[in-house]
Protein backbone atom coordinates (compact mmCIF):
# COMPACT_ATOMS: atom_id res chain seq x y z
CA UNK A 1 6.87 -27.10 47.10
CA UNK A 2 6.68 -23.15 47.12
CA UNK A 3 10.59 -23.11 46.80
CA UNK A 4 9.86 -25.19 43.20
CA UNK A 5 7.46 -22.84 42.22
CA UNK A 6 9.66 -19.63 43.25
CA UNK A 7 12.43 -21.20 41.07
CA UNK A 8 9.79 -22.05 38.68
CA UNK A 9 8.36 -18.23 38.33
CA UNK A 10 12.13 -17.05 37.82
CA UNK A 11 13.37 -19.03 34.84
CA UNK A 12 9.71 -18.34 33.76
CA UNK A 13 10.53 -15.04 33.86
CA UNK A 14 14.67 -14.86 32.65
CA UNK A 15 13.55 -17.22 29.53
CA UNK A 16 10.55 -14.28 28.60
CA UNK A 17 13.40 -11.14 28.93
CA UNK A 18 15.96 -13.42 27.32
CA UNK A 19 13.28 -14.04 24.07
CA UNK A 20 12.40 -10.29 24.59
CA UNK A 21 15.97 -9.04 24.00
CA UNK A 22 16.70 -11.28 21.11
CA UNK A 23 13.72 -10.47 19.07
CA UNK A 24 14.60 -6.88 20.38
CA UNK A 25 18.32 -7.32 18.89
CA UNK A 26 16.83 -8.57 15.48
CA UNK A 27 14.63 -5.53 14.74
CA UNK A 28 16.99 -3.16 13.14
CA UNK A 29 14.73 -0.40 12.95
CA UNK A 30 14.19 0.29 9.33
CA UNK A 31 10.62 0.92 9.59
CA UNK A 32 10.96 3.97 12.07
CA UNK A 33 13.46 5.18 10.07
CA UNK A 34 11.13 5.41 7.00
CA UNK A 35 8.24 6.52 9.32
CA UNK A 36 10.58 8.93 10.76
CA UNK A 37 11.52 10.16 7.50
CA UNK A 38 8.01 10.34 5.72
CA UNK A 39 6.77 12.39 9.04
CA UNK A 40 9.98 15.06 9.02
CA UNK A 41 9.25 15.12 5.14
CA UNK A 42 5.29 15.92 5.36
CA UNK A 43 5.44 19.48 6.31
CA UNK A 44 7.53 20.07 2.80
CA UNK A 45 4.50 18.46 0.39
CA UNK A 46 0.97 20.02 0.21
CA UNK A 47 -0.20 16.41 0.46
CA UNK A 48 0.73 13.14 1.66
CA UNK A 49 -0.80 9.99 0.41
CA UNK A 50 -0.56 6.17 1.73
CA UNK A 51 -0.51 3.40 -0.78
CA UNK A 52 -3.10 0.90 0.21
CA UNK A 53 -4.22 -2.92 -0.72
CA UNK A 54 -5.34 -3.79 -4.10
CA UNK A 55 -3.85 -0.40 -6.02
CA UNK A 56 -5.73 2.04 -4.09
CA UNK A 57 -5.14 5.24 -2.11
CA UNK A 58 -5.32 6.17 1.47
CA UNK A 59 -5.95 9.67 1.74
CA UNK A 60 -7.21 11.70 4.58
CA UNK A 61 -8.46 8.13 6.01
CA UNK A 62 -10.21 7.32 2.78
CA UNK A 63 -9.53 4.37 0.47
CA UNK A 64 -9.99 5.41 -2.88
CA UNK A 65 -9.48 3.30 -5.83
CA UNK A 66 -6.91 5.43 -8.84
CA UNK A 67 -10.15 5.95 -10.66
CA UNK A 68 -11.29 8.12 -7.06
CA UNK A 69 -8.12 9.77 -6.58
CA UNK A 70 -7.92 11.30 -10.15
CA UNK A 71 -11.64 12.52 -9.32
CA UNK A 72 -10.04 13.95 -5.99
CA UNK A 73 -7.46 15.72 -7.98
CA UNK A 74 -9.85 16.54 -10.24
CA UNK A 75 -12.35 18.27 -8.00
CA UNK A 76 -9.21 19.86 -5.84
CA UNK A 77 -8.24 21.40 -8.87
CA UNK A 78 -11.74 23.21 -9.92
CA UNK A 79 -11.67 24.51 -6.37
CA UNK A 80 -8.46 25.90 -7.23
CA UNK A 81 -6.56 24.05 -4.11
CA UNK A 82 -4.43 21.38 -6.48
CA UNK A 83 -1.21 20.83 -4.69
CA UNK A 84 1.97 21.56 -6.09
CA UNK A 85 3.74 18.51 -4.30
CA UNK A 86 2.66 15.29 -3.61
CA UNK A 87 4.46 12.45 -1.10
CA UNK A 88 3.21 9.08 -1.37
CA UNK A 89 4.38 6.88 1.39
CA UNK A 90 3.92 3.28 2.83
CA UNK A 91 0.28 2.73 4.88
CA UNK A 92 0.65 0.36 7.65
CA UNK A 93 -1.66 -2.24 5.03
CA UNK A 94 0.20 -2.03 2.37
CA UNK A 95 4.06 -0.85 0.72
CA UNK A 96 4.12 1.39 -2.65
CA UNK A 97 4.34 -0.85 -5.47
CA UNK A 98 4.80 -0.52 -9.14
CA UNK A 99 1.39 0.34 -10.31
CA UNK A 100 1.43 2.96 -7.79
CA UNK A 101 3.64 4.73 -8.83
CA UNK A 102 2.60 4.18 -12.39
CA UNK A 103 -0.70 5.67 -11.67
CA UNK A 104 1.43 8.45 -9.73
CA UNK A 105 3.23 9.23 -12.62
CA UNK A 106 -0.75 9.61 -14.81
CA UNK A 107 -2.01 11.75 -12.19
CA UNK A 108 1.41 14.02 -11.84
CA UNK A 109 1.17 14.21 -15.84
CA UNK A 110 -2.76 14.77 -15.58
CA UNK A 111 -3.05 17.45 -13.25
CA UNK A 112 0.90 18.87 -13.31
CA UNK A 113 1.94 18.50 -9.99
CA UNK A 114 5.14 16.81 -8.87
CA UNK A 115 4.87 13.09 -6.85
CA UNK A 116 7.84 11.72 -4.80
CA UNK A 117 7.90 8.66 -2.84
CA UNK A 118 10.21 7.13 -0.48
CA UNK A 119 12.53 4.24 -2.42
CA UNK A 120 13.93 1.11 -1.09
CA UNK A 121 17.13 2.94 0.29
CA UNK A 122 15.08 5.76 2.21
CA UNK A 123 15.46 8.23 0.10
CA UNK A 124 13.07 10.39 -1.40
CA UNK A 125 12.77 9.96 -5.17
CA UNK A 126 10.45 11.77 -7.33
CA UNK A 127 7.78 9.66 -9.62
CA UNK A 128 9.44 10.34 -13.40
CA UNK A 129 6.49 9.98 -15.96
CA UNK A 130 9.41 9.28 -18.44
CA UNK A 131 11.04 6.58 -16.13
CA UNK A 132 7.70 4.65 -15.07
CA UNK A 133 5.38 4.03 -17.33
CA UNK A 134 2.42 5.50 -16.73
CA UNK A 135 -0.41 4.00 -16.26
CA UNK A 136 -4.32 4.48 -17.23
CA UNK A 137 -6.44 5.20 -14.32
CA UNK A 138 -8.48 2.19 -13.45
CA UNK A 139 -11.26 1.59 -11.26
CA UNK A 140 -11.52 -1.91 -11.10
CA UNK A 141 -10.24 -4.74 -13.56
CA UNK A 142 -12.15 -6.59 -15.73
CA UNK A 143 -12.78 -10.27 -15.44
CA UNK A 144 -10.45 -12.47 -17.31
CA UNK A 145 -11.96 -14.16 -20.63
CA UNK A 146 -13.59 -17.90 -20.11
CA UNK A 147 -11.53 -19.71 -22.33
CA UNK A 148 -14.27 -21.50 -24.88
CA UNK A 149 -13.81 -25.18 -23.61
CA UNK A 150 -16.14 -23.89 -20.55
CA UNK A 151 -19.01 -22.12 -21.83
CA UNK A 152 -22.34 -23.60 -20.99
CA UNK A 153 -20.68 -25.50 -18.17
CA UNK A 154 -21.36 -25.10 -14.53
CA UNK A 155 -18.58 -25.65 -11.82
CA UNK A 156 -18.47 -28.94 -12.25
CA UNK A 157 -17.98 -29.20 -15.58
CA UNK A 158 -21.41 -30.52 -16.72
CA UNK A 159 -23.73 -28.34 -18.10
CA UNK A 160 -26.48 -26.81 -16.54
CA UNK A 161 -30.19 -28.73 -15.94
CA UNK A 162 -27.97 -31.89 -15.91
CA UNK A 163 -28.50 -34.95 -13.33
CA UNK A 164 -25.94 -34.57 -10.35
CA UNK A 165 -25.18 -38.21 -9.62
């Protein structure tokens, strides 16, 4: 009996490092190389900046909406501490998409500082107002018209102060 549990324990334990090494053999490391990248590349930019969920900013451990981080900029720059470069990189959340750099590229033409982020390819690429359109700062966006067929209706369709039967 303990000799079928011994053998038991060791294929147990070969099938776990087999699974190990394969998922091991699969990763081909192109996140650390990007992470590697954005952290050898910080000490050149006065700021760095994660993209985060839903269009927003991570900066200094704060989310802030584009709406915020214009007002950061904003306030940076009647201190007299606007940066002169700006890196915006992937947060572990969230990658940079399009409207981020759209509303990269409104900031960099705002407050005249140059934005780069990190492309597809690893390399670092700086935001072009010209190239990307820019975008209007937005804090959040509006709710979508109710088409006219369901005014005066409640979820169900009926309209209010009706019987539910």
């Amino acid at each position: 009996m303990s000799r079928i549990s011994t053998l038991f324990v060791r294929m147990t334990a070969a099938i776990m490092l087999g699974s190990v090494l394969l998922l091991a053999g699969c990763h081909r490391g192109e996140v650390k190389k990007e992470q590697h990248l954005a952290a050898s590349m910080a000490g050149q930019f006065d700021l760095t900046m994660k993209a985060y969920k839903d269009n927003q900013f991570l900066i200094d451990g704060a989310v802030l909406s584009a709406l915020d981080t214009g007002s950061h900029f904003s306030y940076l720059r009647d201190q007299g501490r606007l940066p002169k470069k700006v890196l915006l990189i992937d947060s572990d959340d969230a990658k940079v998409r399009k409207a981020h750099l759209q509303y990269m590229a409104r900031m960099a033409i705002d407050y005249g500082f140059h934005a780069y982020f990190i492309d597809k390819k690893g390399q670092l690429t700086e935001i072009s107002p010209v190239d990307i359109k820019a975008r209007k700062l937005e804090d959040y966006h509006k709710r979508a018209p109710m088409p006219e067929q369901n005014r005066g209706k409640d979820a169900s369709g009926r309209p209010p102060g009706s019987p539910q039967y």
